[in-house]
N, C-alpha and C. Protein backbone atom coordinates (compact mmCIF):
# COMPACT_ATOMS: atom_id res chain seq x y z
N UNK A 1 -6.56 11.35 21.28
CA UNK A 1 -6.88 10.83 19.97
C UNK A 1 -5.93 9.67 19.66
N UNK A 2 -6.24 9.11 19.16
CA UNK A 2 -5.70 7.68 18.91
C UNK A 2 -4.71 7.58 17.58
N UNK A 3 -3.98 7.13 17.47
CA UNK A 3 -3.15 7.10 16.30
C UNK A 3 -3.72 6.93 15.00
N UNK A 4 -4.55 5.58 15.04
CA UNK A 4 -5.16 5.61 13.67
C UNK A 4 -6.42 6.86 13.22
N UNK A 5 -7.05 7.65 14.86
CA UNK A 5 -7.59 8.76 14.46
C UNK A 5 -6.40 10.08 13.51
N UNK A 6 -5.45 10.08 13.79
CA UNK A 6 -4.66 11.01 13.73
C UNK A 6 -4.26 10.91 11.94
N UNK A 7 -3.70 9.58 11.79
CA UNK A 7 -4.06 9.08 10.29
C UNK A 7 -4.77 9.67 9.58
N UNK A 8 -5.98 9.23 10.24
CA UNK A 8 -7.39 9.26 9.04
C UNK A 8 -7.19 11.21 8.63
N UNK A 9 -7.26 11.82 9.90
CA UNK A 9 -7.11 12.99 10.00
C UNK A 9 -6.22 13.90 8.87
N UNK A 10 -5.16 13.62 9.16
CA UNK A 10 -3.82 13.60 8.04
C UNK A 10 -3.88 13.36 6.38
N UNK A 11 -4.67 12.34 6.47
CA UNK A 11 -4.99 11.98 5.27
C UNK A 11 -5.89 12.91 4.52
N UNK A 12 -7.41 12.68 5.57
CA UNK A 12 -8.01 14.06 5.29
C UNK A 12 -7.82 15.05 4.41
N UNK A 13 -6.53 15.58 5.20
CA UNK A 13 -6.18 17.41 5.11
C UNK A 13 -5.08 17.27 3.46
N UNK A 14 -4.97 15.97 3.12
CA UNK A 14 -3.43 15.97 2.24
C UNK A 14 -4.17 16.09 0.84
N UNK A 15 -3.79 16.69 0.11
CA UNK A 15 -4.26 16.79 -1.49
C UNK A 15 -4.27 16.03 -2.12
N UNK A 16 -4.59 14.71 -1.96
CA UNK A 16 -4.64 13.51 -2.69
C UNK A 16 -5.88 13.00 -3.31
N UNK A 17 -6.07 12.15 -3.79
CA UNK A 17 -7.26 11.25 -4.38
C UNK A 17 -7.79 10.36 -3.20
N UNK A 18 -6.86 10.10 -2.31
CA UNK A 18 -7.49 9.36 -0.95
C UNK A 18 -8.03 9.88 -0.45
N UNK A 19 -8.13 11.35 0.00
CA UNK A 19 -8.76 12.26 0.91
C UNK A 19 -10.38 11.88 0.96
N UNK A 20 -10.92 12.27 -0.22
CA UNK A 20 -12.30 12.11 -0.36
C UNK A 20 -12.98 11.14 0.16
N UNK A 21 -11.93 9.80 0.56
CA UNK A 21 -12.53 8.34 0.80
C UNK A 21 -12.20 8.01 2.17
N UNK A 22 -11.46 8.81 2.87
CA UNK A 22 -11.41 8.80 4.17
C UNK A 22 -12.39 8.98 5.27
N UNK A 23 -12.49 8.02 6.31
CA UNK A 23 -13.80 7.93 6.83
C UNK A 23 -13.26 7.38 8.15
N UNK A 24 -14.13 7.49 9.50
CA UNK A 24 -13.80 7.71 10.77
C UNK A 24 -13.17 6.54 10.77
N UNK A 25 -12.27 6.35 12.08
CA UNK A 25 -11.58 4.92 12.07
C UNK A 25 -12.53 3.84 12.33
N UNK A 26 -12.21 2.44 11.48
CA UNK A 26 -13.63 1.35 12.26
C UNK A 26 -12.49 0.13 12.35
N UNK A 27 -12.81 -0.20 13.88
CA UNK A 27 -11.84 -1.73 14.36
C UNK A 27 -10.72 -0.94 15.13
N UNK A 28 -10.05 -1.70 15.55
CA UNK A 28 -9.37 -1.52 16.27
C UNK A 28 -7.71 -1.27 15.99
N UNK A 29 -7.20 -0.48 16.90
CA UNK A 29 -5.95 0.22 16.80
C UNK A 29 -4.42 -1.20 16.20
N UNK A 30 -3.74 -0.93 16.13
CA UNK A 30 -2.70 -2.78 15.72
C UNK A 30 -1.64 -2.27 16.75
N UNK A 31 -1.22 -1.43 17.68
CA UNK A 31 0.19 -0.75 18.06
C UNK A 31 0.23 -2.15 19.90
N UNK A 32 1.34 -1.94 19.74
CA UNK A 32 1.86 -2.49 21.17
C UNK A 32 1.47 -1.79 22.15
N UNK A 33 1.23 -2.42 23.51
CA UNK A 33 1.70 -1.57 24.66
C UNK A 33 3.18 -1.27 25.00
N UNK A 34 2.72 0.20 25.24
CA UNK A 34 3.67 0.86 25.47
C UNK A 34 4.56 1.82 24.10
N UNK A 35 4.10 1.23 23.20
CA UNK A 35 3.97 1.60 21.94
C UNK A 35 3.97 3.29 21.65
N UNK A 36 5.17 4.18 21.22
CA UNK A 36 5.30 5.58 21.82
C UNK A 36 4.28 6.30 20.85
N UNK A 37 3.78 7.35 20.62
CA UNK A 37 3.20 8.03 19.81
C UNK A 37 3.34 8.37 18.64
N UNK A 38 4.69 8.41 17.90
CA UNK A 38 5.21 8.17 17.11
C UNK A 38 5.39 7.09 16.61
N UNK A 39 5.58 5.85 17.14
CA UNK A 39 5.82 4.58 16.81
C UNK A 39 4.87 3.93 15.86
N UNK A 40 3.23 4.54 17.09
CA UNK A 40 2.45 3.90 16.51
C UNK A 40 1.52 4.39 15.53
N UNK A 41 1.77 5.69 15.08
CA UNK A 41 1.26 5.94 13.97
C UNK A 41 2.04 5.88 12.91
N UNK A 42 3.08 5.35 13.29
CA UNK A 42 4.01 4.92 11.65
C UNK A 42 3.45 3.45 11.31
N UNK A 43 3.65 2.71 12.64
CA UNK A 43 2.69 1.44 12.19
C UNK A 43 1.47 1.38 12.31
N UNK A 44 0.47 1.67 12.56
CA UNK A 44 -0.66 1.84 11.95
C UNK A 44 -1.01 2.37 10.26
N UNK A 45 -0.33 3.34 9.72
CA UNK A 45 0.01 3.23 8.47
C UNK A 45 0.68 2.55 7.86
N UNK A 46 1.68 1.99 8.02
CA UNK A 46 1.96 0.71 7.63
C UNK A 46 0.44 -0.42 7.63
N UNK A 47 -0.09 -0.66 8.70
CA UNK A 47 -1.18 -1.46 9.11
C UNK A 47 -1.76 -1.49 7.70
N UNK A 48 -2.64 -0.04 7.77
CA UNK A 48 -3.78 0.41 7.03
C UNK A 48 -3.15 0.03 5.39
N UNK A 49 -2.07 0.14 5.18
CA UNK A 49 -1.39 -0.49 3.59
C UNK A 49 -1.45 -1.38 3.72
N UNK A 50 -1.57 -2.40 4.61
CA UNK A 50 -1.25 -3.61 4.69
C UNK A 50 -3.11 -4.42 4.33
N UNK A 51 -3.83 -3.64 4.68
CA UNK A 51 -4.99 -3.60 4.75
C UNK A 51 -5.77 -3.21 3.49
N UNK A 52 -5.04 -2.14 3.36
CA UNK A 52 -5.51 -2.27 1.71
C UNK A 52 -5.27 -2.99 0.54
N UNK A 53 -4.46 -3.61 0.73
CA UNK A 53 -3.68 -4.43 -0.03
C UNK A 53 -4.58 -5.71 -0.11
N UNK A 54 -5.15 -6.30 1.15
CA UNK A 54 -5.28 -7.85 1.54
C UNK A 54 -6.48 -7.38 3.00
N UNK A 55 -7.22 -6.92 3.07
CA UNK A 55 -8.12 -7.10 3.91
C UNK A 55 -9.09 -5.91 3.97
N UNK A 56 -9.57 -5.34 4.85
CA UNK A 56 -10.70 -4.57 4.49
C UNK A 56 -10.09 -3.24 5.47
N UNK A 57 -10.43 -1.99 4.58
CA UNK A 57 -9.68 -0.80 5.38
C UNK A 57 -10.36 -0.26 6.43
N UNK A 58 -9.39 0.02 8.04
CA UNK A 58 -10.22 0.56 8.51
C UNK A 58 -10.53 2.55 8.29
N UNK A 59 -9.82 2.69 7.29
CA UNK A 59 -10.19 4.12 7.27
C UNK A 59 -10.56 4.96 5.62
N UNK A 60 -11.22 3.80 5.42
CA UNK A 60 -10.98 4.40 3.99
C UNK A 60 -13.10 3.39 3.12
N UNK A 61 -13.56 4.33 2.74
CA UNK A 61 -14.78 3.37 2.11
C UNK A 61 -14.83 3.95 0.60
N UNK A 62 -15.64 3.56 0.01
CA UNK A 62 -16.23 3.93 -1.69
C UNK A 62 -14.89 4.00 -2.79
N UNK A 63 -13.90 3.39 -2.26
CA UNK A 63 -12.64 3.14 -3.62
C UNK A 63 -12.81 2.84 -4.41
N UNK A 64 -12.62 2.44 -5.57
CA UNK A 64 -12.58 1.57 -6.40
C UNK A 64 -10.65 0.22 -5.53
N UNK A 65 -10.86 -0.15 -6.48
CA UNK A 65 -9.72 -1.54 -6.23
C UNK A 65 -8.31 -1.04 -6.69
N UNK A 66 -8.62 -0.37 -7.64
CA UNK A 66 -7.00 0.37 -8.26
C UNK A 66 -6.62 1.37 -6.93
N UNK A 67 -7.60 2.68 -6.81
CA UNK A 67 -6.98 3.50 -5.69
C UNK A 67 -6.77 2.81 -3.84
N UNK A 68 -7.64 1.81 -3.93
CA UNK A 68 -6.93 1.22 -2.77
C UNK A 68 -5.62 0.18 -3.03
N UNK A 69 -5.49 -0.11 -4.22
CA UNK A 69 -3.78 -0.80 -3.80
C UNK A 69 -2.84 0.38 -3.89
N UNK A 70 -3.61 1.60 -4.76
CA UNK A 70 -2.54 2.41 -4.49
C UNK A 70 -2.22 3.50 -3.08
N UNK A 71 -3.64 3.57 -2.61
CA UNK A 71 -3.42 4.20 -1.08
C UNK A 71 -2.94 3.15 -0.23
N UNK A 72 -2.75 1.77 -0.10
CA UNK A 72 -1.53 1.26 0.57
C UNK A 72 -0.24 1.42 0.03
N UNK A 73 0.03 1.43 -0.96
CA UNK A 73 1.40 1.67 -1.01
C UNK A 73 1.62 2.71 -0.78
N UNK A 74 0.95 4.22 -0.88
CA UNK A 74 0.90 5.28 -0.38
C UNK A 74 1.53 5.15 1.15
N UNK A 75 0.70 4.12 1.71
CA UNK A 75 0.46 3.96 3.31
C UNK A 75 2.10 3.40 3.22
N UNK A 76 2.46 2.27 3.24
CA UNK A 76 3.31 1.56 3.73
C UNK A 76 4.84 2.83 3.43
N UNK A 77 4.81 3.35 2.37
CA UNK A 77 5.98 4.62 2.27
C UNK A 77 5.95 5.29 2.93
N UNK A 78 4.81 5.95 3.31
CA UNK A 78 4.39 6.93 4.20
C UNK A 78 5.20 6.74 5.90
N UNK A 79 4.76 4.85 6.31
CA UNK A 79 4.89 5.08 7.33
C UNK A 79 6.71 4.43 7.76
N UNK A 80 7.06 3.97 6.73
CA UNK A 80 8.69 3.81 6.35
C UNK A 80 9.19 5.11 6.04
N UNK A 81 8.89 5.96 5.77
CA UNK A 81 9.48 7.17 5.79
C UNK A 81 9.29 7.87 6.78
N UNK A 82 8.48 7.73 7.70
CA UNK A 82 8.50 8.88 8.48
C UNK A 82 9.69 7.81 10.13
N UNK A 83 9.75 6.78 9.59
CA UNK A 83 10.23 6.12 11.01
C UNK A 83 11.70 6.51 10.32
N UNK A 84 12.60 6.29 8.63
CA UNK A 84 13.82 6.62 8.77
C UNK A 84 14.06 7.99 8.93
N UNK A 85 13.17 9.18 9.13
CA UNK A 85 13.11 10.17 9.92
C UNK A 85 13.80 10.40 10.78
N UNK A 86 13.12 9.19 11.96
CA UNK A 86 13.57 9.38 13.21
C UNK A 86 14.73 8.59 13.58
N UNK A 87 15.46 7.84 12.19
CA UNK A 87 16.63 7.20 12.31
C UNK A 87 16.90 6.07 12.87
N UNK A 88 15.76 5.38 12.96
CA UNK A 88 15.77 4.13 13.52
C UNK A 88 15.36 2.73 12.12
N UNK A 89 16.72 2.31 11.83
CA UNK A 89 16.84 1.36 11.23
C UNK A 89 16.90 0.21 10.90
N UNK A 90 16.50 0.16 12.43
CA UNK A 90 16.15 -1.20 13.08
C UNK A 90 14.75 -1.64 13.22
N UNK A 91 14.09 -0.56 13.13
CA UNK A 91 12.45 -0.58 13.10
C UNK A 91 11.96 -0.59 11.88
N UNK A 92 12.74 0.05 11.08
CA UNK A 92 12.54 0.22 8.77
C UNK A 92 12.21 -1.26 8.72
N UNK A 93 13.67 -2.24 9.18
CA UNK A 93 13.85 -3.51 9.14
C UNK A 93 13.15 -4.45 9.16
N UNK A 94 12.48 -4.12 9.97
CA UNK A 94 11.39 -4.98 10.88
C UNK A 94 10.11 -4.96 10.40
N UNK A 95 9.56 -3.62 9.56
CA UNK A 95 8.74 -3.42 9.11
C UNK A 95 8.57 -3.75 7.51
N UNK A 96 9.43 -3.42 6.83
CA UNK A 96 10.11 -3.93 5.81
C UNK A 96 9.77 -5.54 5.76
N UNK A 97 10.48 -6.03 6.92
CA UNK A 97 10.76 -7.61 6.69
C UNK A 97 9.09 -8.44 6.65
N UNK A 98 8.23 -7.45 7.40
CA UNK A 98 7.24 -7.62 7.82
C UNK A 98 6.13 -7.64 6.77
N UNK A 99 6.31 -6.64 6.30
CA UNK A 99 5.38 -6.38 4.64
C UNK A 99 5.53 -7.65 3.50
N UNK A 100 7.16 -7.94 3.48
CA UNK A 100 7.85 -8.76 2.21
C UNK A 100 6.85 -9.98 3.41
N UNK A 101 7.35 -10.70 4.38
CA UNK A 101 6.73 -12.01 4.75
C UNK A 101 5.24 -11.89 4.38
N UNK A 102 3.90 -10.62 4.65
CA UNK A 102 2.76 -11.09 4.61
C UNK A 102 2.61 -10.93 3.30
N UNK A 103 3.54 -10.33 2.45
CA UNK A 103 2.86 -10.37 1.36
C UNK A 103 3.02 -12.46 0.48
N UNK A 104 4.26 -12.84 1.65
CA UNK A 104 4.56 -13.98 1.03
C UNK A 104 3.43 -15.33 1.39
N UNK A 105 3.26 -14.70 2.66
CA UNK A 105 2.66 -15.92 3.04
C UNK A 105 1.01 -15.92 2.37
N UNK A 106 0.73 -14.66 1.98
CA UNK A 106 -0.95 -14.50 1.23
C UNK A 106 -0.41 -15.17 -0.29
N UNK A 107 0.44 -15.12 -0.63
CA UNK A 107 0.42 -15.70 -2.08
C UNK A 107 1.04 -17.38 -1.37
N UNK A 108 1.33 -17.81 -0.55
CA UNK A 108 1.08 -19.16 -0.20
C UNK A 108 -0.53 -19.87 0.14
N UNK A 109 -0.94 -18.99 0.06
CA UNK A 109 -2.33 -19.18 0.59
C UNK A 109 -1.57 -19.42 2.35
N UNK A 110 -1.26 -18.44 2.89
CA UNK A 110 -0.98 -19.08 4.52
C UNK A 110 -1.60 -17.95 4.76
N UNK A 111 -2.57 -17.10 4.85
CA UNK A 111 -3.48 -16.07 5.06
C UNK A 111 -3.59 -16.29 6.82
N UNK A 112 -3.65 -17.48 7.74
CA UNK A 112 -3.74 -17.73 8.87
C UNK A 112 -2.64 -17.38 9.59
N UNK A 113 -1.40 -16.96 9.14
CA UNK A 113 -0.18 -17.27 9.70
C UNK A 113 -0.07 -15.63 9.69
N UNK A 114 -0.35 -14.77 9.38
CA UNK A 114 0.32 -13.60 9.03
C UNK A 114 -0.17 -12.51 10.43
N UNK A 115 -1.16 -12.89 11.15
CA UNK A 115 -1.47 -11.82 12.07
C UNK A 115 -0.24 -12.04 13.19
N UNK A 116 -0.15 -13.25 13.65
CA UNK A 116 1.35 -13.35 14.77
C UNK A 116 2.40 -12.73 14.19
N UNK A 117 2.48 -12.52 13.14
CA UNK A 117 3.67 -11.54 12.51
C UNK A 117 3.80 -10.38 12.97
N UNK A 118 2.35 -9.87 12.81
CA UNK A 118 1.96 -8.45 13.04
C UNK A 118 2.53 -7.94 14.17
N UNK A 119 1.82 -8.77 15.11
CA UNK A 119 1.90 -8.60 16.86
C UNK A 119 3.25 -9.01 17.26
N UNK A 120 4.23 -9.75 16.40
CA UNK A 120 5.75 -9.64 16.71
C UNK A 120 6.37 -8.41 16.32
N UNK A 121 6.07 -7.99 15.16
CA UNK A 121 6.42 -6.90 15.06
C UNK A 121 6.46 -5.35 15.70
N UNK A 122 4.78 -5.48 16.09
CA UNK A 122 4.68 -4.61 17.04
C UNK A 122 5.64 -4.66 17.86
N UNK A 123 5.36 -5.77 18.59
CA UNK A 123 6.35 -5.90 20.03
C UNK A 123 7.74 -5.57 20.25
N UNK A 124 8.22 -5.91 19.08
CA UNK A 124 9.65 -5.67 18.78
C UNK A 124 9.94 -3.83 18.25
N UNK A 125 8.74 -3.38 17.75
CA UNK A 125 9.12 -2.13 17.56
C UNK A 125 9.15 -1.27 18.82
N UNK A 126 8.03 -1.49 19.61
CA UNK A 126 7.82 -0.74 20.86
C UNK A 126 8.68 -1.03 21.90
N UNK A 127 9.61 -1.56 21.82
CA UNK A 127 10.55 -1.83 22.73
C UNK A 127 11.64 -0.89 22.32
């Protein structure tokens, strides 16, 4: 099962207001190769906040606009918390730094610039 299956899954089962709107994964996974199992379902939730926020979710349909900015921020805590978990503060960092830039460059209108972010980030986490 795939990380962002594992998500959706999770979400599912959690007593929230998101649950109900959770729906199979659609598009494709965001994690690095080599990318550990853990890794990449912290960023993929991260992803999916990032997604709700500014693009279209892959795991989530029938929201309204309020509960999807709030199931990303849901998301992006979610998946920052579970990485200072595992005590890696170098990856918070990165992810962190990662959120603050796309959120900067969408209010520049630089909407083009923000996916190479992504895929640096990845890269740099899975290492």
């Amino acid at each position: 099962m795939s990380a962002l299956q594992v998500l959706a899954e999770q979400l599912r089962q959690e007593d929230t207001p998101i649950a109900e709107h959770v729906i199979d994964p659609v598009g494709p996974t965001s994690g690095a190769p080599g990318m550990s199992d853990e890794y990449a379902l912290v960023f993929e939730a991260v992803r999916e906040g990032y997604l709700l926020h500014y693009g279209e979710s892959r795991l989530m349909a029938g929201h309204d606009a309020d509960l999807g900015l709030l199931a990303g921020d849901y998301l992006y805590a979610l998946g920052l918390d579970r990485l200072a978990a595992l005590g890696d503060t170098e990856a918070v960092a990165v992810l962190s730094e990662l959120i603050a830039r796309s959120a900067q460059l969408h209010a520049e209108g630089r909407d083009g610039e923000v996916e190479g972010h992504w895929e640096a980030a990845a890269r740099r986490i899975a290492r």
